[in-house]
C-alpha atoms as a PDB file:
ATOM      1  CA  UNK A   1       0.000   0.000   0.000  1.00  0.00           C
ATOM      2  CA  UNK A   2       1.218   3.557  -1.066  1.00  0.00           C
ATOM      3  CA  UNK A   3      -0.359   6.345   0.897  1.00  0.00           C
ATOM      4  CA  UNK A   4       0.915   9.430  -0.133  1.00  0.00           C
ATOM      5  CA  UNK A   5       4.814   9.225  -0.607  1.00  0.00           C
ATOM      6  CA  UNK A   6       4.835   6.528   2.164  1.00  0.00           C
ATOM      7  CA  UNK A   7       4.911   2.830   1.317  1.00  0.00           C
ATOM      8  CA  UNK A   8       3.464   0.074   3.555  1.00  0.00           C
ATOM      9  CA  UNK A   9       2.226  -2.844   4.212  1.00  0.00           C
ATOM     10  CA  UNK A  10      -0.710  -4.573   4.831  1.00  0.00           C
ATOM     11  CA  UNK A  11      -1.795  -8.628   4.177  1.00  0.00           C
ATOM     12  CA  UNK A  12      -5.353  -9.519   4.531  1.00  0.00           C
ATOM     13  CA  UNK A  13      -7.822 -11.326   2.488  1.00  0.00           C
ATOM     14  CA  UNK A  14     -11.051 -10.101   0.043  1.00  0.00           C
ATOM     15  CA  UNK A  15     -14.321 -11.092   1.015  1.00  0.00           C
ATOM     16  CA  UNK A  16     -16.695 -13.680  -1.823  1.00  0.00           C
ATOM     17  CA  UNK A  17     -16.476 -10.596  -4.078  1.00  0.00           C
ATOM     18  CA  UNK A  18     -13.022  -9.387  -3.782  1.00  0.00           C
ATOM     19  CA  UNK A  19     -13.435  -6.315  -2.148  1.00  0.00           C
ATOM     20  CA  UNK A  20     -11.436  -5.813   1.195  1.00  0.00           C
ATOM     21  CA  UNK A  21     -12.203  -3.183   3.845  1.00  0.00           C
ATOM     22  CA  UNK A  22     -10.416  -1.353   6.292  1.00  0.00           C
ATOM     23  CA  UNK A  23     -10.212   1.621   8.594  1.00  0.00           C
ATOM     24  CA  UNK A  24      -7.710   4.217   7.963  1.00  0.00           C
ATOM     25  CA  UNK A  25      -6.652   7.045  10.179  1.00  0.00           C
ATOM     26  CA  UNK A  26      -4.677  10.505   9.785  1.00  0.00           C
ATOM     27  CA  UNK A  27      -3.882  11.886  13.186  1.00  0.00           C
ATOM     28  CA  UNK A  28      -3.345  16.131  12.959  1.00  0.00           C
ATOM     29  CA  UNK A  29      -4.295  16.504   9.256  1.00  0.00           C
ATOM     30  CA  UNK A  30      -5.040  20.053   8.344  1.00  0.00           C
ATOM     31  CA  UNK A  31      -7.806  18.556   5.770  1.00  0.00           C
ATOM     32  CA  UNK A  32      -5.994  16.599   3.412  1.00  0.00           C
ATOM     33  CA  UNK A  33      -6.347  14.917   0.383  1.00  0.00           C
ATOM     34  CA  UNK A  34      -3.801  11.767   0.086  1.00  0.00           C
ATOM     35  CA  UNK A  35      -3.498   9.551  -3.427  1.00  0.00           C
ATOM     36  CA  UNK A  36      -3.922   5.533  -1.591  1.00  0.00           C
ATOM     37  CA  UNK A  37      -2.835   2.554  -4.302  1.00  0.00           C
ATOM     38  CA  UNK A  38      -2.994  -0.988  -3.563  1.00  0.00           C
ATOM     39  CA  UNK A  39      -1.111  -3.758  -5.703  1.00  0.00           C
ATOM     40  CA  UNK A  40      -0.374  -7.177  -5.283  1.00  0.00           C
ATOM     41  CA  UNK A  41       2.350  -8.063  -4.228  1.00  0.00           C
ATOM     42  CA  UNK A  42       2.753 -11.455  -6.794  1.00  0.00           C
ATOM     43  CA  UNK A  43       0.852  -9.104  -9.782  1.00  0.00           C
ATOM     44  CA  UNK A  44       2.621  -5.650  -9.272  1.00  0.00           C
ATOM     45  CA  UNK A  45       1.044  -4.626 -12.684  1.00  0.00           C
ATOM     46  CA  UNK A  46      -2.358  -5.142 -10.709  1.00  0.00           C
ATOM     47  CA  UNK A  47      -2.713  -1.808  -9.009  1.00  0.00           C
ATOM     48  CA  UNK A  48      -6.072  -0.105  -7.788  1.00  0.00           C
ATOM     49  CA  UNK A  49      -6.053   3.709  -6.112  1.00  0.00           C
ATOM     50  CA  UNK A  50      -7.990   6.501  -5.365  1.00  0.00           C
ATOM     51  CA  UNK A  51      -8.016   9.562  -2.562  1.00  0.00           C
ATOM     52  CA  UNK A  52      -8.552   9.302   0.634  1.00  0.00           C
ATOM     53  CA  UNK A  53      -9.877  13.211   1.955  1.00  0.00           C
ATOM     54  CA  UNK A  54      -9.052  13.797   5.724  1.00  0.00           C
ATOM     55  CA  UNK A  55     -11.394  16.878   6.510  1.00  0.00           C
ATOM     56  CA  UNK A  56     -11.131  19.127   9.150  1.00  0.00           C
ATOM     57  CA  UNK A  57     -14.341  20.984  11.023  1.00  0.00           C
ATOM     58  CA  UNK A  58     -12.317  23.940  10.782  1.00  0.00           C
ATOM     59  CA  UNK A  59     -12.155  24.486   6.933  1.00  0.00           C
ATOM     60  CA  UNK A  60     -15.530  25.702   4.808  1.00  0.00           C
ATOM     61  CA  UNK A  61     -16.446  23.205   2.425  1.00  0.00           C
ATOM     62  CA  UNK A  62     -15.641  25.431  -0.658  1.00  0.00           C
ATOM     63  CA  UNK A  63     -13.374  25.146  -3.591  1.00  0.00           C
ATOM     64  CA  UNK A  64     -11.831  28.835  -2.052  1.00  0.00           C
ATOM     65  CA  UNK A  65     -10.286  26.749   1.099  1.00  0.00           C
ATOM     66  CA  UNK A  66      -7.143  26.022   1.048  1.00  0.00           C
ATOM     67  CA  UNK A  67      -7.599  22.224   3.033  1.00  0.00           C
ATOM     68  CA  UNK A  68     -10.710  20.045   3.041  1.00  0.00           C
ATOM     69  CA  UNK A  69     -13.284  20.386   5.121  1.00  0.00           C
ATOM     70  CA  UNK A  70     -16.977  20.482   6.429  1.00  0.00           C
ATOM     71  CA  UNK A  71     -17.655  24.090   7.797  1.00  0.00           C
ATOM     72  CA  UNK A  72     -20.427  25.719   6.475  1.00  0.00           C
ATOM     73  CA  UNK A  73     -19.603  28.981   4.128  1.00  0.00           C
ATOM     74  CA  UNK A  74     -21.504  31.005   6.220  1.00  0.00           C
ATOM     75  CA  UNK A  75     -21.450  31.546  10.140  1.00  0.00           C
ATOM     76  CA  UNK A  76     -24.192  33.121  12.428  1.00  0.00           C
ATOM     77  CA  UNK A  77     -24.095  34.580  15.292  1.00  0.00           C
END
């Protein structure tokens, strides 16, 4: 597994449809989004990715923030 520039690992097994699940964390992100690839290790052509977006509370949800996040636009008083 490749999350970001980091490489890891991690051996489990698919469930009946091939799918595997699993949790992942990013402790004191500023609300970022990180490129995640998985390949097999006995296949390395096989590879599957996509982004995994670490949002912060603290960050509108608008394409004029500079992290992700979920804050409104807007705040009332």
């Amino acid at each position: 597994v490749r999350c970001g520039d980091e490489t890891g690992y991690w051996y489990g097994t698919t469930d009946e449809s091939g799918r595997v699940q699993f949790e992942l964390t990013q402790d004191n992100t500023p609300g970022l989004k990180t490129r995640l690839e998985a390949m097999l290790p006995d296949d390395p052509p096989t590879v599957s990715d996509m982004d995994a977006i670490f949002t912060v509370i603290t960050s509108p949800d608008s394409v004029k923030a500079k992290y992700w996040g979920h804050m409104p636009e807007t705040a009332t008083n």
